[in-house]
Structures are given as structure tokens and as C-alpha cells.
N, C-alpha and C. Protein backbone atom coordinates (compact mmCIF):
# COMPACT_ATOMS: atom_id res chain seq x y z
N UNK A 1 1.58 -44.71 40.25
CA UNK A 1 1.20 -43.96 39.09
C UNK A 1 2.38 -43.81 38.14
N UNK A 2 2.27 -44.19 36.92
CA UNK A 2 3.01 -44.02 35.75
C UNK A 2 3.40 -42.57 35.23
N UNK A 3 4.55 -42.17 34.63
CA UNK A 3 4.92 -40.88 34.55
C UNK A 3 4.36 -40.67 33.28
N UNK A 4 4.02 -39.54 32.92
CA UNK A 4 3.44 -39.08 31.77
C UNK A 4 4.32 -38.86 30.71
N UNK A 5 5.65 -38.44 31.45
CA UNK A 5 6.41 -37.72 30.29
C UNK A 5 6.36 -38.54 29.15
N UNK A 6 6.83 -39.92 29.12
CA UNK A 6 6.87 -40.44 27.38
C UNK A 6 5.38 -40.24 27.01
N UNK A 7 4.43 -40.06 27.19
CA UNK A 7 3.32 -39.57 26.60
C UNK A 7 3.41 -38.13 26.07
N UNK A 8 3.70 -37.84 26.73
CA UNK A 8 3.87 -36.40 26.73
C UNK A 8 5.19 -35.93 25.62
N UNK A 9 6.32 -36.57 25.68
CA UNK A 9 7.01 -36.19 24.36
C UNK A 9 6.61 -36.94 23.00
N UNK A 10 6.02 -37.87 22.93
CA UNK A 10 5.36 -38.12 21.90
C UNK A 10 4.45 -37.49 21.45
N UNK A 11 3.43 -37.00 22.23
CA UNK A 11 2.59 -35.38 21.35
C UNK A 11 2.99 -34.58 20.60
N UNK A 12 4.18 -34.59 21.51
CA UNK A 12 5.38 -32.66 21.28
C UNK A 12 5.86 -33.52 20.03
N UNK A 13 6.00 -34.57 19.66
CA UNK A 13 6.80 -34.81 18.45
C UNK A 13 5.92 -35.24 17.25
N UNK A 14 4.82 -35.69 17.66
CA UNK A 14 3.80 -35.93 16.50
C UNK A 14 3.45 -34.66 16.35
N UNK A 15 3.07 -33.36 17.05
CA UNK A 15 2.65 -31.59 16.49
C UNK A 15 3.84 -31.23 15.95
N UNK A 16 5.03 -31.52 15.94
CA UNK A 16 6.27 -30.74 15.56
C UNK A 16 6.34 -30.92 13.86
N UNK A 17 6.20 -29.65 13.25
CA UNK A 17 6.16 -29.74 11.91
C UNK A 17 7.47 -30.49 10.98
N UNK A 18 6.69 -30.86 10.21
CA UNK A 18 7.96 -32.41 9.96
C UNK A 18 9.16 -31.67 9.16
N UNK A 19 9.41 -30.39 8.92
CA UNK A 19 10.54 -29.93 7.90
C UNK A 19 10.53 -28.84 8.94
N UNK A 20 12.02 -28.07 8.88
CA UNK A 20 12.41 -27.06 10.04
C UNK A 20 12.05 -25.91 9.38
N UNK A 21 11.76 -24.76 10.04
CA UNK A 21 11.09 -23.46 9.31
C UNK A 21 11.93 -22.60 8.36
N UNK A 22 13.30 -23.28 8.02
CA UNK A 22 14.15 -22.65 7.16
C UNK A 22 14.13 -23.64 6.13
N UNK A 23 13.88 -24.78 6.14
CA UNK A 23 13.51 -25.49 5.06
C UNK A 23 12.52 -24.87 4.01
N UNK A 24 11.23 -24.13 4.75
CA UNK A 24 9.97 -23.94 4.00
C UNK A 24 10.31 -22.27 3.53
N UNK A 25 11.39 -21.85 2.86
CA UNK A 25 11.34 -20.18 2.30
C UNK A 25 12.84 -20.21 1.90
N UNK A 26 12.31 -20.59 0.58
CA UNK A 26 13.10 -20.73 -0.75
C UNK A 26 13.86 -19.52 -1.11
N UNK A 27 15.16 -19.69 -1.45
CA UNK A 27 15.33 -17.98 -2.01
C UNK A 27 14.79 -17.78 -3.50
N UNK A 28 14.59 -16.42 -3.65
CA UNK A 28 13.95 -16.48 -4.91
C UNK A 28 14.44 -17.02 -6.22
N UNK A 29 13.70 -17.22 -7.40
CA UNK A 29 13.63 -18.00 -8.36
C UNK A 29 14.16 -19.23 -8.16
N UNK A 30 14.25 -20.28 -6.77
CA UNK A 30 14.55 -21.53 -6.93
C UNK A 30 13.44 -22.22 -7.22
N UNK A 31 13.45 -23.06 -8.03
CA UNK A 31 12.43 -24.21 -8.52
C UNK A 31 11.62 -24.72 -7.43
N UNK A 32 10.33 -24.96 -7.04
CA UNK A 32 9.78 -26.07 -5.89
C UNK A 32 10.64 -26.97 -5.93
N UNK A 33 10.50 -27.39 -4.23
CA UNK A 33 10.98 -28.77 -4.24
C UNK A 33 10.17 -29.85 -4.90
N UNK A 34 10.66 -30.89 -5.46
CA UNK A 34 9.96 -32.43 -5.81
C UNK A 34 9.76 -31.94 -7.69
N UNK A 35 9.87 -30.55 -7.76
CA UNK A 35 10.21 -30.20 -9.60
C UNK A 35 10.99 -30.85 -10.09
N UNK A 36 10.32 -31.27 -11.08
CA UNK A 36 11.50 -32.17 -12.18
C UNK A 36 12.44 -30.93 -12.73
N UNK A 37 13.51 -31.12 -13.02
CA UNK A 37 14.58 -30.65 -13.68
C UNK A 37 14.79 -30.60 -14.91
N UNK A 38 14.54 -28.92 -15.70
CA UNK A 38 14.46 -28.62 -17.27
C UNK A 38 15.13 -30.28 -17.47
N UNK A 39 15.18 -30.42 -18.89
CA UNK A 39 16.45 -31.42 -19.17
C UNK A 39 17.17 -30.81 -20.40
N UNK A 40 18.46 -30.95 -20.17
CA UNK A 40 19.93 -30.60 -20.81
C UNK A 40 19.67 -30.58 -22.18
N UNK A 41 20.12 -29.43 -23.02
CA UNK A 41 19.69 -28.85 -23.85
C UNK A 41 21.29 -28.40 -24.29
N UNK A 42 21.66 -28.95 -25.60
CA UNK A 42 22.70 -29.03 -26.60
C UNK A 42 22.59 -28.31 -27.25
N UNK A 43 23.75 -28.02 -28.04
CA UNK A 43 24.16 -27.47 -29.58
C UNK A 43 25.10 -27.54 -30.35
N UNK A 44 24.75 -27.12 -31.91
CA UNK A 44 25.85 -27.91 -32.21
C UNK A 44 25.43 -27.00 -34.14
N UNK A 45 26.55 -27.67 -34.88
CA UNK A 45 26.14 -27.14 -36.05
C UNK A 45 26.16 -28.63 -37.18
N UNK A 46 24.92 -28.83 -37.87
CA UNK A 46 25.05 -30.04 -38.94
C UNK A 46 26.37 -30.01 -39.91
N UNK A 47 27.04 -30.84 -39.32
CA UNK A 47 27.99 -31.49 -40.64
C UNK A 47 27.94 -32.20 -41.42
N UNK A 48 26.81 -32.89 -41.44
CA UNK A 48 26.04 -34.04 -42.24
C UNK A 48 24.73 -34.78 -41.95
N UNK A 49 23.94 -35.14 -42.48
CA UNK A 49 22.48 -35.30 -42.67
C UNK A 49 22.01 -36.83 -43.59
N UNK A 50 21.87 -37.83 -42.75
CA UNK A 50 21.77 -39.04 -43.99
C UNK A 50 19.68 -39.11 -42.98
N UNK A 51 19.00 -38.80 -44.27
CA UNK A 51 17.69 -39.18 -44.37
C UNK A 51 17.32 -40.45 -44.71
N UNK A 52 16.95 -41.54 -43.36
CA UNK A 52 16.35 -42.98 -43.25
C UNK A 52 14.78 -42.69 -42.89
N UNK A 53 13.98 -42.67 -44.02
CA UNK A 53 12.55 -42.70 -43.52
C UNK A 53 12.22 -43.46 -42.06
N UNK A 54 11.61 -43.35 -41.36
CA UNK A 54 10.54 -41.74 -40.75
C UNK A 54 12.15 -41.22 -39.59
N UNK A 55 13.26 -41.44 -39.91
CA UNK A 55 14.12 -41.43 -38.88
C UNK A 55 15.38 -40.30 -39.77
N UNK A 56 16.13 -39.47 -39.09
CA UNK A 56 17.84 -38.81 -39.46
C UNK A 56 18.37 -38.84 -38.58
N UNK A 57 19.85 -39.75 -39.70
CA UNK A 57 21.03 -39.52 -38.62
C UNK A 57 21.67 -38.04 -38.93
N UNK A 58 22.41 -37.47 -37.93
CA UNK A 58 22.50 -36.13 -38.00
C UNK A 58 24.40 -35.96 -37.22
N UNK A 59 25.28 -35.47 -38.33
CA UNK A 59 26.33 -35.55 -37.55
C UNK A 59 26.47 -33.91 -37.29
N UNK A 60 27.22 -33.58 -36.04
CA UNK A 60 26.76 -32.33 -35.41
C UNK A 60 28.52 -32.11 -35.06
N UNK A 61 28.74 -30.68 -34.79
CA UNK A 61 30.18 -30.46 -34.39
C UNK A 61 29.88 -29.46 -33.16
N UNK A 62 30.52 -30.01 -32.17
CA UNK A 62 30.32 -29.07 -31.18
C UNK A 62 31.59 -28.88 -29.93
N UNK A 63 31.20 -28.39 -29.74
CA UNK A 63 32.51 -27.02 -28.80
C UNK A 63 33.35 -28.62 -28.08
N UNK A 64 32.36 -30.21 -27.73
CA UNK A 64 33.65 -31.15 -27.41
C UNK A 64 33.54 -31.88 -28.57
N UNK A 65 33.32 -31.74 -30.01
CA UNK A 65 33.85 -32.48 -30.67
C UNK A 65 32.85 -33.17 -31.76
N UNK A 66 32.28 -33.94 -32.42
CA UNK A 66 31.71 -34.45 -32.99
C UNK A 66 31.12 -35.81 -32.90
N UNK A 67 29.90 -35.70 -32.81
CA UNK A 67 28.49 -36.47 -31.98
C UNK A 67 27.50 -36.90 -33.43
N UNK A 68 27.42 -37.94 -33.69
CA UNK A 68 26.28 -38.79 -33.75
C UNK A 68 25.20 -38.46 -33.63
N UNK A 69 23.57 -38.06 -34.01
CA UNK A 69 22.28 -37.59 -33.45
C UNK A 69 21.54 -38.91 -34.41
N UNK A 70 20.47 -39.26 -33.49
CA UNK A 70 19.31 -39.97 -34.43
C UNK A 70 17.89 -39.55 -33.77
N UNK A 71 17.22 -39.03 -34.73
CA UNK A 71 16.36 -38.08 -34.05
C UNK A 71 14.83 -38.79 -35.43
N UNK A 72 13.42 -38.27 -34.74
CA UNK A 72 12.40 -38.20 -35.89
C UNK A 72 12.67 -37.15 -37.32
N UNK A 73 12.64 -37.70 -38.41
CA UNK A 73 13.01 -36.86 -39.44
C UNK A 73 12.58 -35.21 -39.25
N UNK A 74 13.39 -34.46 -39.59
CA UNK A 74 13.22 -32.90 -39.60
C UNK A 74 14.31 -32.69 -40.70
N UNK A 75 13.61 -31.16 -41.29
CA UNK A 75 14.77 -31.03 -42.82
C UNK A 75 16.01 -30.45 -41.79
N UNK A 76 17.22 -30.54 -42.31
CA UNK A 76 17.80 -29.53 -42.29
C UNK A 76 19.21 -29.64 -43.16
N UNK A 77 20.12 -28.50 -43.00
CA UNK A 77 21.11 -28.62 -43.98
C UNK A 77 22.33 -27.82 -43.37
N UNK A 78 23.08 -28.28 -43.95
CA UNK A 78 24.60 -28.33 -43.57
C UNK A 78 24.83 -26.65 -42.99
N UNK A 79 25.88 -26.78 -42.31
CA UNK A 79 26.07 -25.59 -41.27
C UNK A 79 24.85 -24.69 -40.58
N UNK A 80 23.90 -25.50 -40.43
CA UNK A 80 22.54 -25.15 -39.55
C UNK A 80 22.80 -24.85 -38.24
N UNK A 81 22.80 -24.32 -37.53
CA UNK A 81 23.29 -24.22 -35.87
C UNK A 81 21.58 -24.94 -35.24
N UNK A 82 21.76 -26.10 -34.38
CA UNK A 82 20.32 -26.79 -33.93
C UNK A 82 20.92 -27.20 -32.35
N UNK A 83 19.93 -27.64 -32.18
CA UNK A 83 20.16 -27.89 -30.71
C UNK A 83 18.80 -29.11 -30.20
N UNK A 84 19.20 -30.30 -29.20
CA UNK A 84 18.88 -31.74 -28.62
C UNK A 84 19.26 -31.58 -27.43
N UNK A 85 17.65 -32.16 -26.59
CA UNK A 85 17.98 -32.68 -25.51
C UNK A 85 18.57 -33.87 -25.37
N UNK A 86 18.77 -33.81 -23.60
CA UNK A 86 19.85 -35.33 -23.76
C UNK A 86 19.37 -36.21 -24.05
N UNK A 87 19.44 -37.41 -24.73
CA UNK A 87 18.79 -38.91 -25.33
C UNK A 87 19.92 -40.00 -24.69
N UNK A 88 19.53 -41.03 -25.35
CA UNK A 88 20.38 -42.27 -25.29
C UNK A 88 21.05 -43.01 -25.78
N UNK A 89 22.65 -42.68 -25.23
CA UNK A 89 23.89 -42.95 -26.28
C UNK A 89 24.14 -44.71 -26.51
N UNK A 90 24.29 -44.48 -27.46
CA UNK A 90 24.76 -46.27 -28.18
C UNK A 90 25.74 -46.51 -28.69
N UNK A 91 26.60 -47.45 -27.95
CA UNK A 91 28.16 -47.73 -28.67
C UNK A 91 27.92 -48.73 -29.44
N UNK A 92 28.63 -48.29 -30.65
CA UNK A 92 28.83 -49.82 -31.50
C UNK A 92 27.66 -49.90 -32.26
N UNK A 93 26.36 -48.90 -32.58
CA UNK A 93 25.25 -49.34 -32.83
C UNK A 93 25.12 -49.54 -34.31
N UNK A 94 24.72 -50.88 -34.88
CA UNK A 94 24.74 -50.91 -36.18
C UNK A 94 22.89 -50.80 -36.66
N UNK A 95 23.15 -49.66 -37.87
CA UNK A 95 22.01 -49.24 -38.65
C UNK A 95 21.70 -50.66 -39.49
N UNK A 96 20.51 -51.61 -39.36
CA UNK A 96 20.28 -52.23 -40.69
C UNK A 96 19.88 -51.76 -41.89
N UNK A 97 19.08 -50.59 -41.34
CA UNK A 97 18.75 -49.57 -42.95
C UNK A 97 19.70 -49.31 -43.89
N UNK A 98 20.58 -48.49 -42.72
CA UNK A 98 22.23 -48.00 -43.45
C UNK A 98 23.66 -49.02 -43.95
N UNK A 99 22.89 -50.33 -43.18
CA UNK A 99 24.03 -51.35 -43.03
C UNK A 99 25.33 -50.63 -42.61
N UNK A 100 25.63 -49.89 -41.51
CA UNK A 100 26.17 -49.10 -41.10
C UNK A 100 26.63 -49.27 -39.80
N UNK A 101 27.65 -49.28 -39.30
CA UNK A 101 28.05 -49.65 -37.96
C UNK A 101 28.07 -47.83 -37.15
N UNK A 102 27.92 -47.25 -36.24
CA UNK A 102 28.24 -46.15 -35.79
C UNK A 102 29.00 -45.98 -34.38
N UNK A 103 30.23 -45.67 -34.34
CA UNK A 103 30.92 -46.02 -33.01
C UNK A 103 30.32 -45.34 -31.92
N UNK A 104 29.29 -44.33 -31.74
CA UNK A 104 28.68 -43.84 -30.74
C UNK A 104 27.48 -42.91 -31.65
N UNK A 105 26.46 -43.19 -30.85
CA UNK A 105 25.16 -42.40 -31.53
C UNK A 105 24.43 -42.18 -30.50
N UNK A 106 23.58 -40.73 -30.20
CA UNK A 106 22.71 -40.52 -29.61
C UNK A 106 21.50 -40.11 -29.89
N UNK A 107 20.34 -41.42 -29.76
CA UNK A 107 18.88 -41.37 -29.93
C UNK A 107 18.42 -40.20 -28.98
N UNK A 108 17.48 -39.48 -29.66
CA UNK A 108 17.07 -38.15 -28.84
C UNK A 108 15.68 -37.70 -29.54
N UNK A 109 15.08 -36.95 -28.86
CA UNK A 109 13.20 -36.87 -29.14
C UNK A 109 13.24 -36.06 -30.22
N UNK A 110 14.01 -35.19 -30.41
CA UNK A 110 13.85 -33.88 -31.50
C UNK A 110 14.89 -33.52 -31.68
N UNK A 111 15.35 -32.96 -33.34
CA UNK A 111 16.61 -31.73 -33.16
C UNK A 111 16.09 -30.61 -33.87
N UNK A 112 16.02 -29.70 -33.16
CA UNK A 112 15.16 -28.36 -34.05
C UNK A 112 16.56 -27.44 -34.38
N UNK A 113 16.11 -26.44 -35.04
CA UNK A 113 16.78 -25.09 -35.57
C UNK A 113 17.08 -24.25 -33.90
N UNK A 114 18.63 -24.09 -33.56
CA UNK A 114 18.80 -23.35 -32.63
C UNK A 114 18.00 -22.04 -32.90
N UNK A 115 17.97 -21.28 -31.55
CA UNK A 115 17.24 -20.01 -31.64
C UNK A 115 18.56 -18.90 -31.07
């Protein structure tokens, strides 16, 4: 007769709940697990504003320095305090609209009026 036990610890390990019971009790206000993560949220104040229909480039000054924005057109005007999530930076990127070379620019979904 054959021993049971490897039968027998294979049960015990297929019922054994697959995450340990300190895994499952979060301390408070932590996010669920598998939550996407706010995304990174800037600021900055307009130092300049060049309007390319349906598109603005937007130069911004901020606490490291001065950044590039190209965002969907929105008004705004000089010493505005606004704020962009993170987008996607481009070295070297030349505007054909602007015929414009820009040594770093960051494409981004929106730049609204800080709050």
C-alpha cells in the first residue's frame, strides 16, 4: 500500500489561501492593491505662450528650472501659476509649424490654471 502523505500535502496546499493573512488588511488610506497610481502632477508659472492652432507651446518656470510644455490649446497668460501631468519628453524636437528646433519639450494631455 502506497503512503498517502503526498496526497495528502497536496490538499493542505491547494486549501491554503494563496496570500498570507497579513497580506489581506491594509493600513488605512492605502490604495487597493492592482490600483493604478494618481499620475504626477506639476507646476509651474507661464513665461511664455506661442499659440499653433489646435496646439500651445507653453514655456513654464519651475522650482528645477525651465521646461518646454506642448499641450491642446487653452488661453493663458504670462505669470499664470498652472499645473501638467507627466507627458512625453522630446529632445531635439523640431516644430514644422514654428520651423523651430526645441532642445527638450514635453507633450502632455492638458495644462489648466493651478488651484
Amino acid at each position: 500500500m502506497q503512503s498517502l502523505a503526498p496526497i495528502a500535502i497536496a490538499i493542505l496546499i491547494a486549501a491554503a489561501p494563496i496570500s498570507p493573512s497579513w497580506a489581506q488588511t491594509l493600513p488605512p488610506g492605502h490604495p487597493p492593491l492592482g490600483a493604478e497610481a494618481a499620475p504626477a502632477v506639476s507646476q509651474g508659472t507661464v513665461i511664455e505662450t506661442i499659440d499653433v492652432n489646435p496646439y500651445v507651446y507653453v514655456r513654464v518656470g519651475t522650482a528645477a528650472g525651465e521646461l518646454w510644455l506642448a499641450a491642446p490649446a487653452v488661453a493663458l497668460s504670462k505669470g499664470m501659476r498652472v499645473s501638467w501631468p507627466d507627458g512625453m519628453v522630446m529632445t531635439n524636437y523640431h516644430s514644422r509649424s514654428l520651423d523651430r528646433t526645441f532642445d527638450r519639450v514635453m507633450f502632455v494631455t492638458a495644462i489648466t490654471p493651478a488651484k
